[in-house]
PDB file of N, CA and C in Angstrom:
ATOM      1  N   UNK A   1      38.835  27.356  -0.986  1.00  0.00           N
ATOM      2  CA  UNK A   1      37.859  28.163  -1.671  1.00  0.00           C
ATOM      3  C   UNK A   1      36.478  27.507  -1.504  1.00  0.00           C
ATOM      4  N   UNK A   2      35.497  28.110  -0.818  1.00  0.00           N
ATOM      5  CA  UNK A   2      34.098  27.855  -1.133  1.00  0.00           C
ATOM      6  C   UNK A   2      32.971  27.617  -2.018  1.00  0.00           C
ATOM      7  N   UNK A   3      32.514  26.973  -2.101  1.00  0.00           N
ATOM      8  CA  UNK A   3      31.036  26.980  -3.261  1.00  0.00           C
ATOM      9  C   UNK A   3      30.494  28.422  -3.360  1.00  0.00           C
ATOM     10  N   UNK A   4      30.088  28.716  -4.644  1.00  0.00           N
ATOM     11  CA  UNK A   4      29.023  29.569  -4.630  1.00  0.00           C
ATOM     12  C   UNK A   4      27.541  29.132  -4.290  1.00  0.00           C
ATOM     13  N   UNK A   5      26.629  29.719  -3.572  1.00  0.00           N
ATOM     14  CA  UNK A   5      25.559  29.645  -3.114  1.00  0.00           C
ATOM     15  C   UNK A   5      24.745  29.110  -3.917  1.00  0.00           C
ATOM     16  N   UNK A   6      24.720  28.910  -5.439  1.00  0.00           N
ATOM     17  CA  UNK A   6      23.773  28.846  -6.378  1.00  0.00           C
ATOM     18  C   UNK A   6      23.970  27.392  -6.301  1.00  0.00           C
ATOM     19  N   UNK A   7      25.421  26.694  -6.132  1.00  0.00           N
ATOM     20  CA  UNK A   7      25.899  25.672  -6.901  1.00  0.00           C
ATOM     21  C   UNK A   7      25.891  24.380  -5.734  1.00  0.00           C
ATOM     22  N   UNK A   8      25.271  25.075  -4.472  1.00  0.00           N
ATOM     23  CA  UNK A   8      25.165  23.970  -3.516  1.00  0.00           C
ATOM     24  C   UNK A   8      23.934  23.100  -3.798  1.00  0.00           C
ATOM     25  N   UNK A   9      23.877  21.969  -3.138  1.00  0.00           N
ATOM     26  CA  UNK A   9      22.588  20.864  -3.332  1.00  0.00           C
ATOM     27  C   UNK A   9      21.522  21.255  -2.675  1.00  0.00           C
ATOM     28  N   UNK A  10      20.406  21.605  -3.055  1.00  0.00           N
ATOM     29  CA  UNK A  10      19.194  21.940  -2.305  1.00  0.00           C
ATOM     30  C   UNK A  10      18.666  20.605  -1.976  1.00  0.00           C
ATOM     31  N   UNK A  11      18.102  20.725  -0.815  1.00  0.00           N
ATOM     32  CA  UNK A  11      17.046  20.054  -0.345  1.00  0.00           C
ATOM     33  C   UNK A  11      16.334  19.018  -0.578  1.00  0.00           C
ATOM     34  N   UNK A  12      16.316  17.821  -0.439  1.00  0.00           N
ATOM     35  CA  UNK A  12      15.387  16.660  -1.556  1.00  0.00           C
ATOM     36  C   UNK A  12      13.755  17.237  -1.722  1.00  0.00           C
ATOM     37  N   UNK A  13      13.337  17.529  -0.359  1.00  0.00           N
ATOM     38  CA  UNK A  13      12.151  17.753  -0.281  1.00  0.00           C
ATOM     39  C   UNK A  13      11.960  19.530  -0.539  1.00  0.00           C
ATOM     40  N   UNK A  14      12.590  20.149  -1.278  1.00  0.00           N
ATOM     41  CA  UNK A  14      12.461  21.406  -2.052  1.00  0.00           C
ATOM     42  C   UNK A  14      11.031  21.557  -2.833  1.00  0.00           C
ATOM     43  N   UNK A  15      10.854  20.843  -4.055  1.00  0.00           N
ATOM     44  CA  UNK A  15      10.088  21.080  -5.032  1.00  0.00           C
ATOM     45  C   UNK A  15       8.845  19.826  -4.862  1.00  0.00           C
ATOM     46  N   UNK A  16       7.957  20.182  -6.005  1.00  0.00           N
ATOM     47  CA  UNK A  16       6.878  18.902  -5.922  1.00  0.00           C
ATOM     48  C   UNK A  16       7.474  17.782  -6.532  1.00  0.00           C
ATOM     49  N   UNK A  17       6.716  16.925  -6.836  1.00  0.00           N
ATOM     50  CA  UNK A  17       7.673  15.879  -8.252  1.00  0.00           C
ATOM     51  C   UNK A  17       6.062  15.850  -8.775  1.00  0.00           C
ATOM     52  N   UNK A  18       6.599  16.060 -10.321  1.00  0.00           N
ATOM     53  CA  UNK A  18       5.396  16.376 -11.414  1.00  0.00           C
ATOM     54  C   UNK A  18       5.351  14.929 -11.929  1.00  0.00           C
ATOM     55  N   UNK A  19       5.859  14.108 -11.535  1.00  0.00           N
ATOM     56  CA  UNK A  19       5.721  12.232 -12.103  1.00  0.00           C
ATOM     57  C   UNK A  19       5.584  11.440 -10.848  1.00  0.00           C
ATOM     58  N   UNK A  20       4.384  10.789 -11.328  1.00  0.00           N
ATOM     59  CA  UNK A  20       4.284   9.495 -10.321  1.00  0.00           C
ATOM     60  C   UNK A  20       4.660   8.208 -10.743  1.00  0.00           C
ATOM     61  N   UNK A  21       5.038   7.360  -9.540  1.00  0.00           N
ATOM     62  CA  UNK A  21       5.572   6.134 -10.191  1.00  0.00           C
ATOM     63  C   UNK A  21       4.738   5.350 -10.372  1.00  0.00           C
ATOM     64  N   UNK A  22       4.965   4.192 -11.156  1.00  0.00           N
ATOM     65  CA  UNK A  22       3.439   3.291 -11.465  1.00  0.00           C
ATOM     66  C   UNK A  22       2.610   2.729 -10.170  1.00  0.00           C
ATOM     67  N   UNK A  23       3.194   2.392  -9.491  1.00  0.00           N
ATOM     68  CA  UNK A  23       2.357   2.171  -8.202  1.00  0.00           C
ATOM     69  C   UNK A  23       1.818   2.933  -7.835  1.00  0.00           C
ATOM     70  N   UNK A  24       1.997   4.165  -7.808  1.00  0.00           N
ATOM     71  CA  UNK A  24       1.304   5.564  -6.772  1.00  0.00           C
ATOM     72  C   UNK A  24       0.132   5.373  -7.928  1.00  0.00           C
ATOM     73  N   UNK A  25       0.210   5.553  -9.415  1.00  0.00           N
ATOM     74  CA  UNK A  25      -0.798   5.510  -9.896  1.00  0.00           C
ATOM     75  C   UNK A  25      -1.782   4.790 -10.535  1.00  0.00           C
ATOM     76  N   UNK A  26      -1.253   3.649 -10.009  1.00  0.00           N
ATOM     77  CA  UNK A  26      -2.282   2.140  -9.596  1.00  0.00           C
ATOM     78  C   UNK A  26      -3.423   2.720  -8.327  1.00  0.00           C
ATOM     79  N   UNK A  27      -2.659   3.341  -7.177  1.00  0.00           N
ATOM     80  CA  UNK A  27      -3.324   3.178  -6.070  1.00  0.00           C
ATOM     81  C   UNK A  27      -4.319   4.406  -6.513  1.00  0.00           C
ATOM     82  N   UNK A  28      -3.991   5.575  -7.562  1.00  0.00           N
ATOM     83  CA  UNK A  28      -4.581   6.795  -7.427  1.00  0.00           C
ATOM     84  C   UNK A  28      -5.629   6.290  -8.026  1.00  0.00           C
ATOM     85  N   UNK A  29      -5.733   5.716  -8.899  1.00  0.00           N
ATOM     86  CA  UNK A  29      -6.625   4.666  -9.882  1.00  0.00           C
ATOM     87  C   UNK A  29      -7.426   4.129  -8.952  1.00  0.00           C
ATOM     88  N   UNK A  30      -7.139   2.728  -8.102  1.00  0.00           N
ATOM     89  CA  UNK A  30      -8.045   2.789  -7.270  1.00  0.00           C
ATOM     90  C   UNK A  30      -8.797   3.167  -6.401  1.00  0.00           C
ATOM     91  N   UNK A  31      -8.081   4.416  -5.605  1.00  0.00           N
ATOM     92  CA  UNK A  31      -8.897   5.263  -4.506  1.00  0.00           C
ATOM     93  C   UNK A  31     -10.212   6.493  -5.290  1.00  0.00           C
ATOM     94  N   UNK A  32      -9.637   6.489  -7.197  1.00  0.00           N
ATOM     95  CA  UNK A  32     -10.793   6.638  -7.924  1.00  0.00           C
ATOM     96  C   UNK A  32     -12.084   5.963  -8.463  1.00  0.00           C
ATOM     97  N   UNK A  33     -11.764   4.427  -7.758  1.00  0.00           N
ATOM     98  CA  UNK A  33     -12.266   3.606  -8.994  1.00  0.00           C
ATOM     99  C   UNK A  33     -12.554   3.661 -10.071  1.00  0.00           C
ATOM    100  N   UNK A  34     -11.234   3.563 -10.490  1.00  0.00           N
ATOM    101  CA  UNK A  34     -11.171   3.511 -12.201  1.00  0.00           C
ATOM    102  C   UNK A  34     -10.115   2.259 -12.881  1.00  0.00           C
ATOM    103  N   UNK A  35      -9.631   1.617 -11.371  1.00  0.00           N
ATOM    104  CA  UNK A  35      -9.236   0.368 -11.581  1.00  0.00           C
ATOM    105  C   UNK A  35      -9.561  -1.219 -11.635  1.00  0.00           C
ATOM    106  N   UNK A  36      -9.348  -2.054 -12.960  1.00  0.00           N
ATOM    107  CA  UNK A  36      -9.988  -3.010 -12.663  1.00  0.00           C
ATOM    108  C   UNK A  36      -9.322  -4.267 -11.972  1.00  0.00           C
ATOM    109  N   UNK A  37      -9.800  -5.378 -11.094  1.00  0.00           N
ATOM    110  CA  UNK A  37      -8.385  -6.067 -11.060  1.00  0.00           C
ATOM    111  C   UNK A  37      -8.432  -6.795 -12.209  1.00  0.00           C
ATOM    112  N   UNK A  38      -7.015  -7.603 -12.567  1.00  0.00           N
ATOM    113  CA  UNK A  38      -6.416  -8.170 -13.308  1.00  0.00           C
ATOM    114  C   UNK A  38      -6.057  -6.917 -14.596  1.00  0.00           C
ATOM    115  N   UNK A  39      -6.325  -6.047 -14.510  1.00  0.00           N
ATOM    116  CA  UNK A  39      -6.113  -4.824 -15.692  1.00  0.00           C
ATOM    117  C   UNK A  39      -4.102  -4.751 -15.256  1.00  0.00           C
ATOM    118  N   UNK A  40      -3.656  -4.782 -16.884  1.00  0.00           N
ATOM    119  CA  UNK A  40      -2.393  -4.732 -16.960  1.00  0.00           C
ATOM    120  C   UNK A  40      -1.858  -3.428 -16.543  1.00  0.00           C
ATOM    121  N   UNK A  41      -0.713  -3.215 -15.469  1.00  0.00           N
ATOM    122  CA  UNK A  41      -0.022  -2.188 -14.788  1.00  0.00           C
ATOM    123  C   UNK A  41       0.648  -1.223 -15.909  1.00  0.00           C
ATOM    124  N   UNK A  42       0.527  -1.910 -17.672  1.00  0.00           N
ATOM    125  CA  UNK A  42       1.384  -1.090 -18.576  1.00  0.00           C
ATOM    126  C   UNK A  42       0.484   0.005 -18.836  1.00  0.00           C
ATOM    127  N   UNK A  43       0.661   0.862 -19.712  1.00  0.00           N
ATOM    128  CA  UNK A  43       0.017   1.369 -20.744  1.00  0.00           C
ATOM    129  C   UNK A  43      -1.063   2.634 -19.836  1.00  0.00           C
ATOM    130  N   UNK A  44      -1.305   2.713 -18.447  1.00  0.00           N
ATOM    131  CA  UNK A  44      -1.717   3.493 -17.721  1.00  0.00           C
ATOM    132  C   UNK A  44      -2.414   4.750 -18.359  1.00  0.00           C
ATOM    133  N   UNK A  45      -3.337   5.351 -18.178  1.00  0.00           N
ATOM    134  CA  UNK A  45      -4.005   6.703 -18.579  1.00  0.00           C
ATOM    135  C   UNK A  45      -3.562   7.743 -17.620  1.00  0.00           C
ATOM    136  N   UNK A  46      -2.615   8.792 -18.317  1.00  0.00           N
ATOM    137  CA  UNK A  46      -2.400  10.171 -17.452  1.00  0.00           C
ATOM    138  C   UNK A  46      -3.437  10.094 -16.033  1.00  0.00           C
ATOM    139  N   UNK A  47      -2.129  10.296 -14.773  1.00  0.00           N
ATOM    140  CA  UNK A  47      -3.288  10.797 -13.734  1.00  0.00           C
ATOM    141  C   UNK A  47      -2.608  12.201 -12.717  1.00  0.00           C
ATOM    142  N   UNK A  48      -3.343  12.833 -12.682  1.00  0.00           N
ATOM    143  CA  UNK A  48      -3.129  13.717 -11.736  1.00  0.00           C
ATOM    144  C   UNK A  48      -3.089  13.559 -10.269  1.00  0.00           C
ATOM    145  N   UNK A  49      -1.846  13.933  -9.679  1.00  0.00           N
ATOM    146  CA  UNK A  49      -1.583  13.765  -8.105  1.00  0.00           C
ATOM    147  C   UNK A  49      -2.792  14.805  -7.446  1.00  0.00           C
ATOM    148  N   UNK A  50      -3.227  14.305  -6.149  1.00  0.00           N
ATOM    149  CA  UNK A  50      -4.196  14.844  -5.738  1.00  0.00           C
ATOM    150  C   UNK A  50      -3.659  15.848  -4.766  1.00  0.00           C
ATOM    151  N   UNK A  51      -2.350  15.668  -4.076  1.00  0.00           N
ATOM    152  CA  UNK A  51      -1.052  15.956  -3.386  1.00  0.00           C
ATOM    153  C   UNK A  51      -1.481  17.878  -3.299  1.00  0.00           C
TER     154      UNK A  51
END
């Protein structure tokens, strides 16, 4: 018996991804300059993918 069509695995690269990981938004930070160095990697301010 076969899968139904709904219930197969799509694609990794299907959708966007609405979360960046802390690095991507270290770097998005800096290609804004809005990063300082030695500024702690925690606690980050919302950023929007430019993507």
């Amino acid at each position: 018996m076969s899968k139904h069509s709904s219930l197969k695995a799509q694609g990794s690269a299907q959708g966007k991804r609405s979360v960046m990981k802390r690095f991507e938004r270290v770097k998005a930070l800096k290609d804004r300059g809005q990063w300082k160095e030695g500024q702690s990697p925690t606690g980050l301010p919302k950023t929007k993918s430019t993507d």
